[in-house]
Protein backbone atom coordinates (compact mmCIF):
# COMPACT_ATOMS: atom_id res chain seq x y z
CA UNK A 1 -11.32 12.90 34.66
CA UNK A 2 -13.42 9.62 34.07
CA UNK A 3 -15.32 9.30 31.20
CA UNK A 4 -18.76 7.53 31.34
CA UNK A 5 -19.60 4.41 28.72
CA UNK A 6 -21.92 5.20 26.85
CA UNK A 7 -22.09 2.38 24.76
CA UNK A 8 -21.29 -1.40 23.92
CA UNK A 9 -21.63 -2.70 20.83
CA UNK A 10 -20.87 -6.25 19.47
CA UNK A 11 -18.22 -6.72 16.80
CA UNK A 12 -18.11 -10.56 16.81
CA UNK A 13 -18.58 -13.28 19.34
CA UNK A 14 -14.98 -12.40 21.12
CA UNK A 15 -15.20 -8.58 20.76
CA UNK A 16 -16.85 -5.37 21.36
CA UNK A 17 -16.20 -1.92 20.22
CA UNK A 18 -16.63 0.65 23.58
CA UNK A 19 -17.44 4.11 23.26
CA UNK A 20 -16.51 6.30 26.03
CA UNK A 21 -18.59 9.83 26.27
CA UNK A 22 -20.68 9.07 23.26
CA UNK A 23 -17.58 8.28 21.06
CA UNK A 24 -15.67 5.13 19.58
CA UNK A 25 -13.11 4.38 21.68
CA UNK A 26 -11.33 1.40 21.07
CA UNK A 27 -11.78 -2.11 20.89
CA UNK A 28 -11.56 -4.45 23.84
CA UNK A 29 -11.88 -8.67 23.74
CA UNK A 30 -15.34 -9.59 26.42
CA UNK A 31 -13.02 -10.93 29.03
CA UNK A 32 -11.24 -7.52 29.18
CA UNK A 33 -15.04 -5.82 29.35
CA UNK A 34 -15.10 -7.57 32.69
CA UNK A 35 -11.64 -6.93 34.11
CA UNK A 36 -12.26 -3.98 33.66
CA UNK A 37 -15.71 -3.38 34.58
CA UNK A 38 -17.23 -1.91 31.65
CA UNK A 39 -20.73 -1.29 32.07
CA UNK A 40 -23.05 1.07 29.70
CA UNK A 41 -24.01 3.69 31.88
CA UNK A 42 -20.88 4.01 34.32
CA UNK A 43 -18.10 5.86 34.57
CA UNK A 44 -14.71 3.60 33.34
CA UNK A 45 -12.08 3.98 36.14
CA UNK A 46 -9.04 6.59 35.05
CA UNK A 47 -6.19 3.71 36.04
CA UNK A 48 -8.53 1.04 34.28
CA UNK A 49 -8.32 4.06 31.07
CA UNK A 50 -5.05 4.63 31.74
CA UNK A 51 -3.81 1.13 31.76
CA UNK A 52 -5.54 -0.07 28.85
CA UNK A 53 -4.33 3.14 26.18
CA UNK A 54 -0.88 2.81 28.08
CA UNK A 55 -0.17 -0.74 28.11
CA UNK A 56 -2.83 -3.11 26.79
CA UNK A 57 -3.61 -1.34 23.44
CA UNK A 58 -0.21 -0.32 22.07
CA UNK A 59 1.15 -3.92 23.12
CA UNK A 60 -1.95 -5.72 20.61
CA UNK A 61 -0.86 -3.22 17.92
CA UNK A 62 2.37 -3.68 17.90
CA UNK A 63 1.69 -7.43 17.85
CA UNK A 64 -0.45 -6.90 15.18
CA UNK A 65 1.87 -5.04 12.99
CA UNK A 66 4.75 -7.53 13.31
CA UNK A 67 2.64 -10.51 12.48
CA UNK A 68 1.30 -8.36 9.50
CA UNK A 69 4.95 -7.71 8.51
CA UNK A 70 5.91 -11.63 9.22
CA UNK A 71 2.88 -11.91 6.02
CA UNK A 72 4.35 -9.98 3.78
CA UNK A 73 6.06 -5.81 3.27
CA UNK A 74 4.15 -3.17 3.77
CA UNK A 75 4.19 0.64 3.20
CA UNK A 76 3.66 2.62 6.03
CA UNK A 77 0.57 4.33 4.67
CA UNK A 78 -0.47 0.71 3.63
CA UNK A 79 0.40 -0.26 7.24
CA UNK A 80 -1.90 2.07 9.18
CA UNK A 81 -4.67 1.26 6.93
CA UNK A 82 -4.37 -2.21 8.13
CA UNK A 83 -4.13 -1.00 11.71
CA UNK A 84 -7.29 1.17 10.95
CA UNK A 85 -9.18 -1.60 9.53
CA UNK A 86 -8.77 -3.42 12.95
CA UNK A 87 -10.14 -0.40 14.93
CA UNK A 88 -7.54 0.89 16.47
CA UNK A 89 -7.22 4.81 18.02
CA UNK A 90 -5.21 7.20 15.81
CA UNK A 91 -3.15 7.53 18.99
CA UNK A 92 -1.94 3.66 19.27
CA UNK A 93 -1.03 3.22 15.40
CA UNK A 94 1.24 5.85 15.63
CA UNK A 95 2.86 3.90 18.91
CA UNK A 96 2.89 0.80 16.55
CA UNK A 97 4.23 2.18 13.27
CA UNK A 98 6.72 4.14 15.47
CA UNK A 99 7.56 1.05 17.08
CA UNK A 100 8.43 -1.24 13.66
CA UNK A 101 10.05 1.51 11.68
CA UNK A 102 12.32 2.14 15.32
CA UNK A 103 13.46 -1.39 14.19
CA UNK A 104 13.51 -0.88 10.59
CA UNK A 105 10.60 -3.42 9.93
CA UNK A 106 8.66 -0.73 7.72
CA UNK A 107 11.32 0.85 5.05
CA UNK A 108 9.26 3.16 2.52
CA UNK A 109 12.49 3.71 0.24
CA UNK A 110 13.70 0.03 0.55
CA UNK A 111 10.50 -1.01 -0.03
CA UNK A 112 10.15 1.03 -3.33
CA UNK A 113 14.01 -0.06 -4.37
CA UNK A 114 12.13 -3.93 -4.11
CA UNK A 115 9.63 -2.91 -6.25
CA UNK A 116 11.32 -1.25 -8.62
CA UNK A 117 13.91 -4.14 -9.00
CA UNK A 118 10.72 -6.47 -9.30
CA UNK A 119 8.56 -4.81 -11.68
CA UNK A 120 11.12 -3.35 -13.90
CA UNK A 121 10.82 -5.92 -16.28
CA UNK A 122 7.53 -5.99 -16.94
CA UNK A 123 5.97 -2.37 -15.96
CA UNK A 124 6.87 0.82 -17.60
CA UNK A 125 8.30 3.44 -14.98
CA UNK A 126 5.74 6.14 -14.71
CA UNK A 127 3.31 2.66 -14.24
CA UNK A 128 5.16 2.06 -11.35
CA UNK A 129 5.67 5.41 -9.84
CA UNK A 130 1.91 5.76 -9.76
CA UNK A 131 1.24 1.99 -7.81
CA UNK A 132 4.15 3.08 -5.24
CA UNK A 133 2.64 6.62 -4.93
CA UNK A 134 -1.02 4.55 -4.04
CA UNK A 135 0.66 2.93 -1.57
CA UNK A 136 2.02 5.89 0.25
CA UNK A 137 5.49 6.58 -0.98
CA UNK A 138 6.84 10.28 -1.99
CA UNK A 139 7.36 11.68 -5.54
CA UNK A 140 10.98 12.29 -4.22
CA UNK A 141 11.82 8.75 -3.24
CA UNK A 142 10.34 7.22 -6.21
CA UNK A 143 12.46 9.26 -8.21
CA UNK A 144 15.64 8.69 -6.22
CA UNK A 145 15.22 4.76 -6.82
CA UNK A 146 13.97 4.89 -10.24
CA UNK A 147 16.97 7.44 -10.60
CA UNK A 148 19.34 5.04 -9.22
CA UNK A 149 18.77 1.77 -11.92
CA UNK A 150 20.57 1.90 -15.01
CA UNK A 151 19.27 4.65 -17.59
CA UNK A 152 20.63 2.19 -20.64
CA UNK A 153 19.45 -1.35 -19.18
CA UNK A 154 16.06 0.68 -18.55
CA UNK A 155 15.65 2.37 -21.85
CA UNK A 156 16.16 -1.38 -23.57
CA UNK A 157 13.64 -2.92 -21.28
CA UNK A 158 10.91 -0.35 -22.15
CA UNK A 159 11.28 -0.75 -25.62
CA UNK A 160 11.24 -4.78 -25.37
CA UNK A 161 8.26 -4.17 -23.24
CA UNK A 162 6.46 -2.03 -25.74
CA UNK A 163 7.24 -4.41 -28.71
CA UNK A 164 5.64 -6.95 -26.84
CA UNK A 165 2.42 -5.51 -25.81
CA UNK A 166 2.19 -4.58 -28.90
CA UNK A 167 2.60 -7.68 -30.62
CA UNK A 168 0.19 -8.83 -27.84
CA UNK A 169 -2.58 -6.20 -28.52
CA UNK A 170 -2.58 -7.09 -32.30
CA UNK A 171 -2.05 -10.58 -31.70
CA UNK A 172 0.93 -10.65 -33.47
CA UNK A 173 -0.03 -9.10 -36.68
CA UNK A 174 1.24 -5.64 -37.79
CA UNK A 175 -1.48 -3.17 -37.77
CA UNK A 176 -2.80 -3.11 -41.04
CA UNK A 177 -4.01 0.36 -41.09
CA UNK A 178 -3.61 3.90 -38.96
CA UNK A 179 -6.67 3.02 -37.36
CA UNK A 180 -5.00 -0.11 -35.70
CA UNK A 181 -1.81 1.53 -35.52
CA UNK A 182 -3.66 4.49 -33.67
CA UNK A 183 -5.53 1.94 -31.52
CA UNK A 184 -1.97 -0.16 -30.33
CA UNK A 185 -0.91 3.15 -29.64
CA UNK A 186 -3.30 4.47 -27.23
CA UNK A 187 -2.90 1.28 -25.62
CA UNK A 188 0.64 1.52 -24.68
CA UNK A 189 0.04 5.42 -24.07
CA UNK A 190 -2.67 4.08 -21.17
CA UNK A 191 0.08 1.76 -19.86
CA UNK A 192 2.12 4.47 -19.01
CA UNK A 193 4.64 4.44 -21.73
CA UNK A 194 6.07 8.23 -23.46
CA UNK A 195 4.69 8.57 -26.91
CA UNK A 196 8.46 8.91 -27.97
CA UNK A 197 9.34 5.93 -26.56
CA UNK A 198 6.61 4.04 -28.36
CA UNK A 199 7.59 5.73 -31.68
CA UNK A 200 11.03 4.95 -30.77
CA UNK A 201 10.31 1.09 -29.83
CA UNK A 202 7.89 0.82 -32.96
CA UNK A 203 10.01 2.66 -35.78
CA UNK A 204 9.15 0.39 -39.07
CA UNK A 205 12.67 -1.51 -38.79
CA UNK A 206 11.37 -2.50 -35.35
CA UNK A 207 8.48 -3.42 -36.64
CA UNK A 208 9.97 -5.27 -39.79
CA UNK A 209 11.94 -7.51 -37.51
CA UNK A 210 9.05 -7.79 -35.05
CA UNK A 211 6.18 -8.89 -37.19
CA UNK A 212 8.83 -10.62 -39.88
């Protein structure tokens, strides 16, 4: 069945966005409007349709995903939102994330052992498992990597990490008060640190040898 263009509108100089049957349809450089004669008020040929969700689109995704990837990683959920932004059908982005992961370009649980590795030092855990689960990564896999680092090495870099936001927040004076001492507290609660491992990362002979 042919569908009928019902509309052309300009995206920039080199591009318009054509809607087929009073709906967006994809997104198609001016030279293609012409090869394929793409005129508001006719019909669009079924091999010119054909052709261009077939062949033409999918190829310029999947192009567009690799050079995305040559940039730096991506999620996949951070991946189609990329392809989204750039107007492309539902339909094609799956062809194009099918495509890279086929090749293992997109890796959700390699990318979250890289972050994890990365941020470990600096970020407390549950700090982390909420950026990876913006970008589109399951509870399970998060916990799976964050399962597989070194309990020990990561209990010592929480508390090091704690001690020095602390020291940080107070700007390196011990809090004079429970006022300030509630205040650093919250803090490091709304960084995404456990309220026992604060206690246990600011017990007084921490603090004596912090603040000394």
């Amino acid at each position: 069945m042919e569908r009928v263009v019902t509309g052309l509108m300009e995206l920039d100089k080199k591009r318009y966005q054509v809607y087929l049957d009073e709906e967006f349809a994809f997104v198609l450089y001016k030279g293609e409007v012409r090869k394929y004669k793409i005129v508001v008020g006719k019909p669009l040929a079924q091999a010119a349709y054909q052709e261009l969700v077939q062949e033409v689109l999918p190829k310029r995704a999947k192009l567009r995903a690799m050079n995305l990837l040559t940039k730096r990683p991506y999620t996949e959920k951070k991946l189609r939102q990329k392809l989204v932004e750039g107007k492309y059908p539902e339909d094609i982005i799956d062809i194009a994330l099918a495509y890279v992961k086929s090749y293992g370009y997109i890796d959700d649980e390699a990318y979250a052992r890289d972050y994890i590795s990365y941020h470990m030092a600096s970020e407390s855990p549950l700090r982390i498992r909420q950026k990876l689960m913006e970008k589109g990564i399951d509870g399970d896999t998060i916990n799976a990597c964050l399962e597989e680092q070194d309990a020990e090495a990561m209990q010592k870099l929480q508390l090091r990490q704690i001690q020095q936001l602390a020291q940080k927040k107070n700007h390196g004076k011990k809090p004079s008060d429970q006022r300030e001492s509630a205040k650093v507290i919250q803090y490091l609660l709304r960084k995404g640190y456990s309220l026992s491992m604060i206690k246990a990362a600011l017990s007084d002979e921490l603090l004596e040898d912090l603040y000394k």
